[in-house]
Structures are given as structure tokens and as C-alpha cells.
PDB file of N, CA and C in Angstrom:
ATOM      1  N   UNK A   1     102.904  79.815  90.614  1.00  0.00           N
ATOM      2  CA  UNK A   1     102.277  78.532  90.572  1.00  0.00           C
ATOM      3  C   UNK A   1     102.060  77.990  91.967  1.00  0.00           C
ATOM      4  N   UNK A   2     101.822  76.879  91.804  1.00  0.00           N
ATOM      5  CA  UNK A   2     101.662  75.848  93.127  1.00  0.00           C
ATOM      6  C   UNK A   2     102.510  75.183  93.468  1.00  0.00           C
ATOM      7  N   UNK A   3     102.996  75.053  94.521  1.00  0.00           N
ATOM      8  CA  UNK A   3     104.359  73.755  94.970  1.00  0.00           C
ATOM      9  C   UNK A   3     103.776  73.277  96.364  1.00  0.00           C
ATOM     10  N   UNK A   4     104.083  71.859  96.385  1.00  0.00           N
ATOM     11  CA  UNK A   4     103.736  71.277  97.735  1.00  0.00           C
ATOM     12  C   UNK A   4     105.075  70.837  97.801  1.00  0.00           C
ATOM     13  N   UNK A   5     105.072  70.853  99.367  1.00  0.00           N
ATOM     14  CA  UNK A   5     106.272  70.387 100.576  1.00  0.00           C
ATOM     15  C   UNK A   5     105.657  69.450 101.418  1.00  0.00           C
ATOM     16  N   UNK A   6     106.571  68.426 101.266  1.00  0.00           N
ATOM     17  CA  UNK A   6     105.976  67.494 102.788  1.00  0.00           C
ATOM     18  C   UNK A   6     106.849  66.568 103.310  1.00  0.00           C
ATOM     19  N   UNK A   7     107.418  66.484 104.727  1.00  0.00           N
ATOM     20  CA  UNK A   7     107.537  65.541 105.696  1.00  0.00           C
ATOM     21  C   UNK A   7     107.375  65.099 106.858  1.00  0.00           C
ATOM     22  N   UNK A   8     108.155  64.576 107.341  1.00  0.00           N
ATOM     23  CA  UNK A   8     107.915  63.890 108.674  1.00  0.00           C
ATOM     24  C   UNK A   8     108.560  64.600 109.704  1.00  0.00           C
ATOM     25  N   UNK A   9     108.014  64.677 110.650  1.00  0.00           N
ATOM     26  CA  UNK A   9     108.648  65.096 111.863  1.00  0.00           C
ATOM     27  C   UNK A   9     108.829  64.552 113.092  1.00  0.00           C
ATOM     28  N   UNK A  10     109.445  64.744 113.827  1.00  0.00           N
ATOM     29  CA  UNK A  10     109.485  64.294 115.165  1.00  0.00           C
ATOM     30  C   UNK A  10     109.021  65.598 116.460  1.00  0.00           C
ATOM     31  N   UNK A  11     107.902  65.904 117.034  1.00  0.00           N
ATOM     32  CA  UNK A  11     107.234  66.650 117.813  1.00  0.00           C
ATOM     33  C   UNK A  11     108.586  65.867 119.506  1.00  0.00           C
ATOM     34  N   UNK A  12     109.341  67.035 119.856  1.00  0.00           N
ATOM     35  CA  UNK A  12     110.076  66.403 121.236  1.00  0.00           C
ATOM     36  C   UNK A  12     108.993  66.377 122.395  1.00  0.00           C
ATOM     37  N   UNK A  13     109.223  64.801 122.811  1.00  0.00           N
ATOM     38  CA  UNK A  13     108.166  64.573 124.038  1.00  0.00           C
ATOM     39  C   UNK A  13     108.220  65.751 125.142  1.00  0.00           C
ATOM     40  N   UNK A  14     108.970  66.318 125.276  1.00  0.00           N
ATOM     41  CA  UNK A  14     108.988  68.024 126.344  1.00  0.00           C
ATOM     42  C   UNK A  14     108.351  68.752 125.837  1.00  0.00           C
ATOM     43  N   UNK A  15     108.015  68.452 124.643  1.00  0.00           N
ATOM     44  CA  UNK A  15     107.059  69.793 124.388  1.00  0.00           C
ATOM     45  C   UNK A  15     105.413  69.286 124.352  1.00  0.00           C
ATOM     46  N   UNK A  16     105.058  68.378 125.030  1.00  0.00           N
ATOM     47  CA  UNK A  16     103.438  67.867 125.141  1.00  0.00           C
ATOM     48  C   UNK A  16     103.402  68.555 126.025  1.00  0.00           C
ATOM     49  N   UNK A  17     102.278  68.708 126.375  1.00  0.00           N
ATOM     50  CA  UNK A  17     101.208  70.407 127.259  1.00  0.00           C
ATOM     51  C   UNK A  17     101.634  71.445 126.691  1.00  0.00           C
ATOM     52  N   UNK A  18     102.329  71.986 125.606  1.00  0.00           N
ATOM     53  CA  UNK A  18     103.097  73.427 125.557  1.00  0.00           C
ATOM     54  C   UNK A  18     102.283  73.861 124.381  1.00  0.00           C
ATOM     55  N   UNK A  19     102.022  74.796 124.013  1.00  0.00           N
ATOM     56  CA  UNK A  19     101.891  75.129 122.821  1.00  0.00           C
ATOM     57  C   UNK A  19     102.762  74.835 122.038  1.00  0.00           C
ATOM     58  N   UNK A  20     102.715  74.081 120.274  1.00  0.00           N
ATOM     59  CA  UNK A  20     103.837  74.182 119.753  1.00  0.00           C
ATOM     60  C   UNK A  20     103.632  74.874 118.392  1.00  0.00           C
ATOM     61  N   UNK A  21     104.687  74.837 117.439  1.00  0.00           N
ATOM     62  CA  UNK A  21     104.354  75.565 116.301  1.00  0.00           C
ATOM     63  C   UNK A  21     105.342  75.801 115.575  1.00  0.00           C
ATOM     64  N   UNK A  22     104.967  75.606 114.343  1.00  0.00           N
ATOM     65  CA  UNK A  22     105.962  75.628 113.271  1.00  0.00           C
ATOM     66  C   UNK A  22     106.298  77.101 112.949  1.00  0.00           C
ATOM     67  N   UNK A  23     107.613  77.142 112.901  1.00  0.00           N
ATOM     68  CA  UNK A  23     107.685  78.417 112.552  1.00  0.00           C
ATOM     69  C   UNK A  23     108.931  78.737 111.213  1.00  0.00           C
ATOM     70  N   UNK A  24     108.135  79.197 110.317  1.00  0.00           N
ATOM     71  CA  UNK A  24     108.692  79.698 108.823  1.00  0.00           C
ATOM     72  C   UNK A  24     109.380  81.110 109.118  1.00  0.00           C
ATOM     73  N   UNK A  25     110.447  81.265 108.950  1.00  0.00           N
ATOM     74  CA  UNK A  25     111.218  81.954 108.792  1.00  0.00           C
ATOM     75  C   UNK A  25     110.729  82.918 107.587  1.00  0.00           C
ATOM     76  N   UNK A  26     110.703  82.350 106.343  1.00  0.00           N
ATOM     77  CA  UNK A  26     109.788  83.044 105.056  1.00  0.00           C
ATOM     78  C   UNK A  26     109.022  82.233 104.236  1.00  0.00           C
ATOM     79  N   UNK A  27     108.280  82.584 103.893  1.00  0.00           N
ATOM     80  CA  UNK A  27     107.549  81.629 102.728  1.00  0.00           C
ATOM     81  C   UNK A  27     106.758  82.897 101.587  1.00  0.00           C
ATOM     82  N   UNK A  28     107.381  82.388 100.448  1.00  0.00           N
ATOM     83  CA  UNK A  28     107.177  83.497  98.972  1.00  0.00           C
ATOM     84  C   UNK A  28     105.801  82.606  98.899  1.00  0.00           C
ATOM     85  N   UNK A  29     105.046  83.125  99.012  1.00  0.00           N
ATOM     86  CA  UNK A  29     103.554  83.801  99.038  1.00  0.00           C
ATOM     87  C   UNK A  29     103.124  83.433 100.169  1.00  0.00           C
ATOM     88  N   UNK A  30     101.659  82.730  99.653  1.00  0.00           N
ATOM     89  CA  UNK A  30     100.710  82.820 100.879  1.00  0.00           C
ATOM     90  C   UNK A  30     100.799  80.673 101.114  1.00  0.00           C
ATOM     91  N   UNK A  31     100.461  80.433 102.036  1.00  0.00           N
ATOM     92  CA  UNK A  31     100.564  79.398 102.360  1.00  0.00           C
ATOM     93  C   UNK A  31      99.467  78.735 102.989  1.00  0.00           C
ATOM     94  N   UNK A  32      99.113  77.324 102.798  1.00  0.00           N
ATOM     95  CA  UNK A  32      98.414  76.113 104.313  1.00  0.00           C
ATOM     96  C   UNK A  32      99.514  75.525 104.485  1.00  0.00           C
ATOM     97  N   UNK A  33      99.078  75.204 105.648  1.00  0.00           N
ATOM     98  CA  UNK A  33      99.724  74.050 106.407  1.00  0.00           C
ATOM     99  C   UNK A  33      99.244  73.150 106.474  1.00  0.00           C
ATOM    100  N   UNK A  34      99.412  71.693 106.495  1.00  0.00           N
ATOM    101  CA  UNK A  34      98.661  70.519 106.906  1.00  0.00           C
ATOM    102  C   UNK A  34      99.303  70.062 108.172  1.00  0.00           C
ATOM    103  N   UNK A  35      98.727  69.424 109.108  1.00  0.00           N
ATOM    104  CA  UNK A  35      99.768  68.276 110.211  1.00  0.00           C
ATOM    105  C   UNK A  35      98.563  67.047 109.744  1.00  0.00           C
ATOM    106  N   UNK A  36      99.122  66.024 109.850  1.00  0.00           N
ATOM    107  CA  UNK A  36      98.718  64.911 110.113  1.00  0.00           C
ATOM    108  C   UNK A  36      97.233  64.847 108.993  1.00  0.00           C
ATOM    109  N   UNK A  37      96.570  65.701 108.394  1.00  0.00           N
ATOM    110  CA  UNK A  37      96.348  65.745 107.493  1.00  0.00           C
ATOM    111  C   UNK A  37      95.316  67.001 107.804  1.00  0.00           C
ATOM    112  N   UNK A  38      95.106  67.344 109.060  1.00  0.00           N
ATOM    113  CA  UNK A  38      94.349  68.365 108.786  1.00  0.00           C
ATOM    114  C   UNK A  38      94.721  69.968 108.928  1.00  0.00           C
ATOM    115  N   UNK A  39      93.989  70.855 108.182  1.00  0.00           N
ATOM    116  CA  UNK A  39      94.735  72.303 108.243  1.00  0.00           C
ATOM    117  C   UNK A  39      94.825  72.739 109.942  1.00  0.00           C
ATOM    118  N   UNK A  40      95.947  73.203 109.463  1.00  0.00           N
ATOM    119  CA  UNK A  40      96.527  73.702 111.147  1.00  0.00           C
ATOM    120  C   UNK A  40      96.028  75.322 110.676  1.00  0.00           C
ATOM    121  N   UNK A  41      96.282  75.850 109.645  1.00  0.00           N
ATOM    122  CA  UNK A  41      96.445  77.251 109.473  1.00  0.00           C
ATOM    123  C   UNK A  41      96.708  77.539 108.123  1.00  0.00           C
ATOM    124  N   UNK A  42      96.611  79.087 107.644  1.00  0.00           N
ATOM    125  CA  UNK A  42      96.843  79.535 106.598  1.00  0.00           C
ATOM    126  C   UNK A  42      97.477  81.378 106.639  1.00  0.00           C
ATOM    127  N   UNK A  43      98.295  81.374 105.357  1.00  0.00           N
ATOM    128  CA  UNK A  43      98.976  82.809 105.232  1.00  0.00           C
ATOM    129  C   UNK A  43      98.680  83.266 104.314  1.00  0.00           C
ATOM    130  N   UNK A  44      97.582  84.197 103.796  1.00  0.00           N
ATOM    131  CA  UNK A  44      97.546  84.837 102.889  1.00  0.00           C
ATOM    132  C   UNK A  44      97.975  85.999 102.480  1.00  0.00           C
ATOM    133  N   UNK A  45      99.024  86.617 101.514  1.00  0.00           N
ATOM    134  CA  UNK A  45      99.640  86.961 100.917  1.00  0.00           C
ATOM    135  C   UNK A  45      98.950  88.114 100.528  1.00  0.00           C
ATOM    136  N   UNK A  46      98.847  89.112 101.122  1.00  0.00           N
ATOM    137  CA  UNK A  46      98.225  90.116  99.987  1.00  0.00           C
ATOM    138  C   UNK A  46      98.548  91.380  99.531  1.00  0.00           C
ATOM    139  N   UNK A  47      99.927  91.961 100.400  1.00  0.00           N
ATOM    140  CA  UNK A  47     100.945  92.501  99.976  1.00  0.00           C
ATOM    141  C   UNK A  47     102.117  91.597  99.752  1.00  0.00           C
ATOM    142  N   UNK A  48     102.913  92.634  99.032  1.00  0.00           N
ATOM    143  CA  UNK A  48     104.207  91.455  98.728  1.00  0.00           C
ATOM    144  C   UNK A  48     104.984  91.873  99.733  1.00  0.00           C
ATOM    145  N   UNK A  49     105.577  92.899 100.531  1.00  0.00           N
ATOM    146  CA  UNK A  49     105.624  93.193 101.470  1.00  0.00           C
ATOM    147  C   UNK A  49     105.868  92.276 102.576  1.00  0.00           C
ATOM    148  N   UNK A  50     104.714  91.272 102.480  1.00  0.00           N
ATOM    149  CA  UNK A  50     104.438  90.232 103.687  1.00  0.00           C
ATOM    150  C   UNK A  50     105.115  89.266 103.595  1.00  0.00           C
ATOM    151  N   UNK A  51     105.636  88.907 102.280  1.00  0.00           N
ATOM    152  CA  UNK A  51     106.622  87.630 102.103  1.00  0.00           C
ATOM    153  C   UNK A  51     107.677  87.572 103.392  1.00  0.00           C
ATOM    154  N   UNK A  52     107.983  88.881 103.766  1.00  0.00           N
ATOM    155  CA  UNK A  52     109.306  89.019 104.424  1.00  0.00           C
ATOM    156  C   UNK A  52     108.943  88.909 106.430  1.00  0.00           C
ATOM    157  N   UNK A  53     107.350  88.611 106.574  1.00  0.00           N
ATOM    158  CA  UNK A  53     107.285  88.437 107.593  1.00  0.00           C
ATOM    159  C   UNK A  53     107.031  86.988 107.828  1.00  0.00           C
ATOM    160  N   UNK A  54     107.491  86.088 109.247  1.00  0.00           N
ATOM    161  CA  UNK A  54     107.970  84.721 109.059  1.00  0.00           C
ATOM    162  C   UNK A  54     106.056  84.711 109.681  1.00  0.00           C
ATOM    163  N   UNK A  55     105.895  83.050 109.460  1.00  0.00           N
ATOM    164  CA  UNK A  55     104.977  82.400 109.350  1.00  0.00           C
ATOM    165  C   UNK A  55     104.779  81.896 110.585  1.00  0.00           C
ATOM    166  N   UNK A  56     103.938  81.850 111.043  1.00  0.00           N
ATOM    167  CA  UNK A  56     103.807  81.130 112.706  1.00  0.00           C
ATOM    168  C   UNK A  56     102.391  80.251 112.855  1.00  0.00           C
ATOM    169  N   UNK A  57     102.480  79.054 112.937  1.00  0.00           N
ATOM    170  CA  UNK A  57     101.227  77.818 112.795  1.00  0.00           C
ATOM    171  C   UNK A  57     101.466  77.218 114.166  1.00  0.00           C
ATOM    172  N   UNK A  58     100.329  77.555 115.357  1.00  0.00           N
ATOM    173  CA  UNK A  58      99.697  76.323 115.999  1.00  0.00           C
ATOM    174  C   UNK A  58      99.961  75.238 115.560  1.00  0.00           C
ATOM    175  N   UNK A  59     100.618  73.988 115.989  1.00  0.00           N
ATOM    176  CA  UNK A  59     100.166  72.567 115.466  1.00  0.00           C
ATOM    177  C   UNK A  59      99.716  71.511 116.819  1.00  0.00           C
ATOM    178  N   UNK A  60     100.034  72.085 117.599  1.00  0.00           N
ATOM    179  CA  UNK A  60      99.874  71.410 118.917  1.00  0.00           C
ATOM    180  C   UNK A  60      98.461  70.442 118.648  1.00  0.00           C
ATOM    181  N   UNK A  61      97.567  71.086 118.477  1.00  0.00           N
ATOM    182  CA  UNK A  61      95.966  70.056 118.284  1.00  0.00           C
ATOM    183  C   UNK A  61      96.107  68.670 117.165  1.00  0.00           C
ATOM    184  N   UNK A  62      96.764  69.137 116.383  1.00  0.00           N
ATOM    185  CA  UNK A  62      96.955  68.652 115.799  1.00  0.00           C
ATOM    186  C   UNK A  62      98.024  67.549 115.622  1.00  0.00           C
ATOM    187  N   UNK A  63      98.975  67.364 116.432  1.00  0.00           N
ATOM    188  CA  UNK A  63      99.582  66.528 117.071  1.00  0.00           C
ATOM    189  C   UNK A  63      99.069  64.851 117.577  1.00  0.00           C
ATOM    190  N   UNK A  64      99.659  63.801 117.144  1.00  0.00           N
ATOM    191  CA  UNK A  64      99.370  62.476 117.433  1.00  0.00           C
ATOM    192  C   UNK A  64     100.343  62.011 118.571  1.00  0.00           C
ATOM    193  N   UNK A  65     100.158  62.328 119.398  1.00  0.00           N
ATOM    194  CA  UNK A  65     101.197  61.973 120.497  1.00  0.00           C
ATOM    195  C   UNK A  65     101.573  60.782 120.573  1.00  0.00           C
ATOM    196  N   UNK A  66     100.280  59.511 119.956  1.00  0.00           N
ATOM    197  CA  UNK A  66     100.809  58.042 119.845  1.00  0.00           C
ATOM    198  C   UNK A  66     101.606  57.811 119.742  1.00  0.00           C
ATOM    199  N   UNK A  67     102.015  58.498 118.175  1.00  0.00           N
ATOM    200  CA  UNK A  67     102.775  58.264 117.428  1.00  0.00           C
ATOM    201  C   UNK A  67     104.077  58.970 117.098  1.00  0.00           C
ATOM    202  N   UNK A  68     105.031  58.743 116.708  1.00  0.00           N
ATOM    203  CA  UNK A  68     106.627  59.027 116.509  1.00  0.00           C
ATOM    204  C   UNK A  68     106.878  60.526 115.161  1.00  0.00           C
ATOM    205  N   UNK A  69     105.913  59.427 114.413  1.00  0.00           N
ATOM    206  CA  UNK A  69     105.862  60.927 113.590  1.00  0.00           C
ATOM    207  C   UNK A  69     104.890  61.431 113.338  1.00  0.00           C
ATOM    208  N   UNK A  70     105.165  62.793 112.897  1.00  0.00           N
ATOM    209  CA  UNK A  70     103.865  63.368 112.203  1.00  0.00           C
ATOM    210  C   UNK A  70     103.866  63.805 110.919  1.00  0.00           C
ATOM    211  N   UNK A  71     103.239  64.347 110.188  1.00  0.00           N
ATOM    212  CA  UNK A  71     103.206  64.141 108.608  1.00  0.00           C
ATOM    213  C   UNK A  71     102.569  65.818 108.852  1.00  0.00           C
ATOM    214  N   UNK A  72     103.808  66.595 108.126  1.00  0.00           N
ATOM    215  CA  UNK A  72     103.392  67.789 107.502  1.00  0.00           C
ATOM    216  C   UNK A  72     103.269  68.264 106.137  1.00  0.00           C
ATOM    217  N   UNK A  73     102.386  68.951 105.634  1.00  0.00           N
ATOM    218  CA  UNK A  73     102.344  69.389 104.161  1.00  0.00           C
ATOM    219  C   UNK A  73     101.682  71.046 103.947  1.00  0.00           C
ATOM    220  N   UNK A  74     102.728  71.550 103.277  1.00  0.00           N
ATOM    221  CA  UNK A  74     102.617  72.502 102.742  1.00  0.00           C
ATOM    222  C   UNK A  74     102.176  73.097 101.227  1.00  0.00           C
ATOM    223  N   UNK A  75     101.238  73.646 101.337  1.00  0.00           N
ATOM    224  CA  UNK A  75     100.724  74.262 100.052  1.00  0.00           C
ATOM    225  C   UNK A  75     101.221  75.467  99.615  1.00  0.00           C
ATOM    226  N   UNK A  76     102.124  75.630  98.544  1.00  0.00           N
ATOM    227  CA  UNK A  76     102.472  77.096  98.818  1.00  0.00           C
ATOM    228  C   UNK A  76     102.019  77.912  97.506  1.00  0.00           C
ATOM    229  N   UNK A  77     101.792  79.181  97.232  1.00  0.00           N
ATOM    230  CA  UNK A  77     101.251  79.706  96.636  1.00  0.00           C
ATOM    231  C   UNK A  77     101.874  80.965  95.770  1.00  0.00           C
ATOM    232  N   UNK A  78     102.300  81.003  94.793  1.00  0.00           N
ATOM    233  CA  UNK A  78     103.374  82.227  94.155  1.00  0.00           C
ATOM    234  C   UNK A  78     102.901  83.087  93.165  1.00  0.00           C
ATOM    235  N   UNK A  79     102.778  83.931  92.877  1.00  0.00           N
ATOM    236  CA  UNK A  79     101.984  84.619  91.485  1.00  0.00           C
ATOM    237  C   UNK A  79     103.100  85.499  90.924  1.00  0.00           C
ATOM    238  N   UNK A  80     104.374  85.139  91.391  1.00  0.00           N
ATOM    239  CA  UNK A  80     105.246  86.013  91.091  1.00  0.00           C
ATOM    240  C   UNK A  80     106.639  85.698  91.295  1.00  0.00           C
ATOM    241  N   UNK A  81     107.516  85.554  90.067  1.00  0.00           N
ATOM    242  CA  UNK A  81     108.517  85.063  90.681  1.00  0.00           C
ATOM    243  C   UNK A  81     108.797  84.112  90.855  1.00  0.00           C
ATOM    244  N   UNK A  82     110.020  83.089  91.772  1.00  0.00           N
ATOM    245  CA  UNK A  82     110.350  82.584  92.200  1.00  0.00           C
ATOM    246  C   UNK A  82     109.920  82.137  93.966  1.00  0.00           C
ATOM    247  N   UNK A  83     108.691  81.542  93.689  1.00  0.00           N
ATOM    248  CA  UNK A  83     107.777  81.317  95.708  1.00  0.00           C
ATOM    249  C   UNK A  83     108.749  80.000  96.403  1.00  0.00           C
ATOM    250  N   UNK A  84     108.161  79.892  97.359  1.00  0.00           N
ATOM    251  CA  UNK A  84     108.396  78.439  97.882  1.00  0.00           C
ATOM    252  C   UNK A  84     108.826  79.075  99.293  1.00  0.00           C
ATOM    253  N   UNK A  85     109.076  77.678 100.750  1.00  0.00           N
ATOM    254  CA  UNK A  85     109.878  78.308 101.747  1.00  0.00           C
ATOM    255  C   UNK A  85     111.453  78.133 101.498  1.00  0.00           C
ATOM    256  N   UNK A  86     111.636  79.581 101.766  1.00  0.00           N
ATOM    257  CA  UNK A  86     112.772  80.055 101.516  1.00  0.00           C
ATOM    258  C   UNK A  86     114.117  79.909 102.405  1.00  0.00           C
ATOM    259  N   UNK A  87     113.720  79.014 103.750  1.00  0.00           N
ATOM    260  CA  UNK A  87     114.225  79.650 105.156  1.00  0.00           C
ATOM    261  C   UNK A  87     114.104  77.913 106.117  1.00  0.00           C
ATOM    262  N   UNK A  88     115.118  77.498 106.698  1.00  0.00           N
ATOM    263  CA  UNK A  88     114.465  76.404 107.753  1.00  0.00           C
ATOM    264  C   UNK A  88     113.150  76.755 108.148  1.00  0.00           C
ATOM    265  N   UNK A  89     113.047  75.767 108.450  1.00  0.00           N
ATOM    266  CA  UNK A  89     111.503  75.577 109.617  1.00  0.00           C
ATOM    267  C   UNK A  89     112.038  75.210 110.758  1.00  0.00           C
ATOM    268  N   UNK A  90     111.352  75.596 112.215  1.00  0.00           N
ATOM    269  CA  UNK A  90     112.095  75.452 113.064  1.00  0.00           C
ATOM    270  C   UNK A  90     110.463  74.801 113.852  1.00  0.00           C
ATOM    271  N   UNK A  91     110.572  73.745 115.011  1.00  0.00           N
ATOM    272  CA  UNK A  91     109.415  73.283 116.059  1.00  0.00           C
ATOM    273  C   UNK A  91     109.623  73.960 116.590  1.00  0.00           C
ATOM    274  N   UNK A  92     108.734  75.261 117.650  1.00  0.00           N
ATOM    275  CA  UNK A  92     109.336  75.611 118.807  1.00  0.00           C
ATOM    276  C   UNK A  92     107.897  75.725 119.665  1.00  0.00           C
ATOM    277  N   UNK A  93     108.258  76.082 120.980  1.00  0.00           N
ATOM    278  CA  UNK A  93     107.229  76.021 121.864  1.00  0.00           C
ATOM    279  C   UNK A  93     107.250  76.884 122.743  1.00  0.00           C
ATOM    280  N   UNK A  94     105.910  77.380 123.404  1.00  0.00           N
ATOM    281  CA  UNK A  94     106.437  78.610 124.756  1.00  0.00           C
ATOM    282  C   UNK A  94     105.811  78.043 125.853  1.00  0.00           C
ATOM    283  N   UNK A  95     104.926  79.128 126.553  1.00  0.00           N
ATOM    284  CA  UNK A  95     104.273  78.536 127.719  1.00  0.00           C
ATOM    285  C   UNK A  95     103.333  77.165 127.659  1.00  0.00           C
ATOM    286  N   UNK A  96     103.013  76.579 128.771  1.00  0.00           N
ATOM    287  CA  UNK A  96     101.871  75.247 128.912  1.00  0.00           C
ATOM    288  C   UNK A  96     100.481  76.285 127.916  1.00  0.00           C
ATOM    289  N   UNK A  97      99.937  74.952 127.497  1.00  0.00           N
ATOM    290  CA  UNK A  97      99.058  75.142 126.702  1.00  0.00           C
ATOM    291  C   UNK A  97      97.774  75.418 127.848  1.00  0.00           C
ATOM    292  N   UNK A  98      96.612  75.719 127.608  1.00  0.00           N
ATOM    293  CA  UNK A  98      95.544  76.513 128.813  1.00  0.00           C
ATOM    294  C   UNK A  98      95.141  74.608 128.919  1.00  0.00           C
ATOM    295  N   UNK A  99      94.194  74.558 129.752  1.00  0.00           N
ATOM    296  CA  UNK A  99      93.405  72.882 130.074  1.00  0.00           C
ATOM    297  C   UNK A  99      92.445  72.728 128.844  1.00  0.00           C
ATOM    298  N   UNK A 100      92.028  71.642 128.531  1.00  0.00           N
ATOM    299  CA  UNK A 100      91.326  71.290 127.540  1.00  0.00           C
ATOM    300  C   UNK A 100      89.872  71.515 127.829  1.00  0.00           C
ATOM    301  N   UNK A 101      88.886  71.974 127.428  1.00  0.00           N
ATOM    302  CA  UNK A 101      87.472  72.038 128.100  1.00  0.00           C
ATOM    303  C   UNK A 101      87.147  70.599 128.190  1.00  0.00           C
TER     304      UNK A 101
END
């Protein structure tokens, strides 16, 4: 079936210029992401196989720096079983993000 996930987050002010990104540990099927309401990304599922590789979403653009929080939502997708994320979610970030055109 279908299950949605959603909350709030706090994006740490050290991580503006960086790339950031949510990162799923697992998610039983295929997945979107929302930030702030628009799609950051998607996982489609098309071995089962893939359940067991973690999920990695850009959200950086998508980011309201105004503001304190941000509003995530997850669509998740199961045809089998028992779906959903299975695993924390973790914010993390690496190098500065490239300049903006």
C-alpha cells in the first residue's frame, strides 16, 4: 500500500553552502521525498534487492533558510509485505555546494 511520513526539521546553520541530504538508511519500497513542499527526489524500487540499499536525497535547494523549520514528507510505496522507513533518518552534509549561476 501507501503510507505517508511527515515532519519537521531543523537544517544546522553550519550546514548552509554545503550540500545537504537526507539520508535513509532503508526504506521498503520505492519512495518521494517532499521538503518544504516540493519533490526533492525519488526511489524507485524495481528489484527487491534494492530495499536494502539506503536512500540518499539532495535537499539543500530546497531548504528555507528564513526559517527554523522545514517540513518533510514522505511517500512510501510497498507491494509487498510489510514497507515503510525502516531505519533513522539522518541530515548530513559533505563538501561546499558549487556557486549558484
Amino acid at each position: 500500500g501507501i503510507g505517508w511520513y511527515a515532519t519537521s526539521i531543523t537544517v544546522p546553520e553550519e550546514m548552509r553552502g554545503r550540500r545537504v541530504y537526507l539520508y535513509f538508511p532503508m526504506v521498503d519500497e520505492s519512495c518521494r521525498v517532499y521538503v518544504n513542499g516540493a519533490l526533492a527526489g525519488e526511489r524507485l524500487c524495481e528489484k527487491p534487492e534494492a530495499v536494502k540499499e539506503p536512500v540518499v536525497m539532495q535537499i539543500d535547494p530546497y531548504v528555507n533558510w528564513k526559517q527554523k523549520l522545514q517540513t518533510v514528507a514522505v511517500r512510501v510505496v510497498d507491494t509487498e509485505g510489510e514497507g515503510g522507513i525502516r531505519e533513522r533518518v539522518w541530515i548530513v552534509s559533505d563538501e561546499p555546494a558549487p556557486p549558484a549561476n
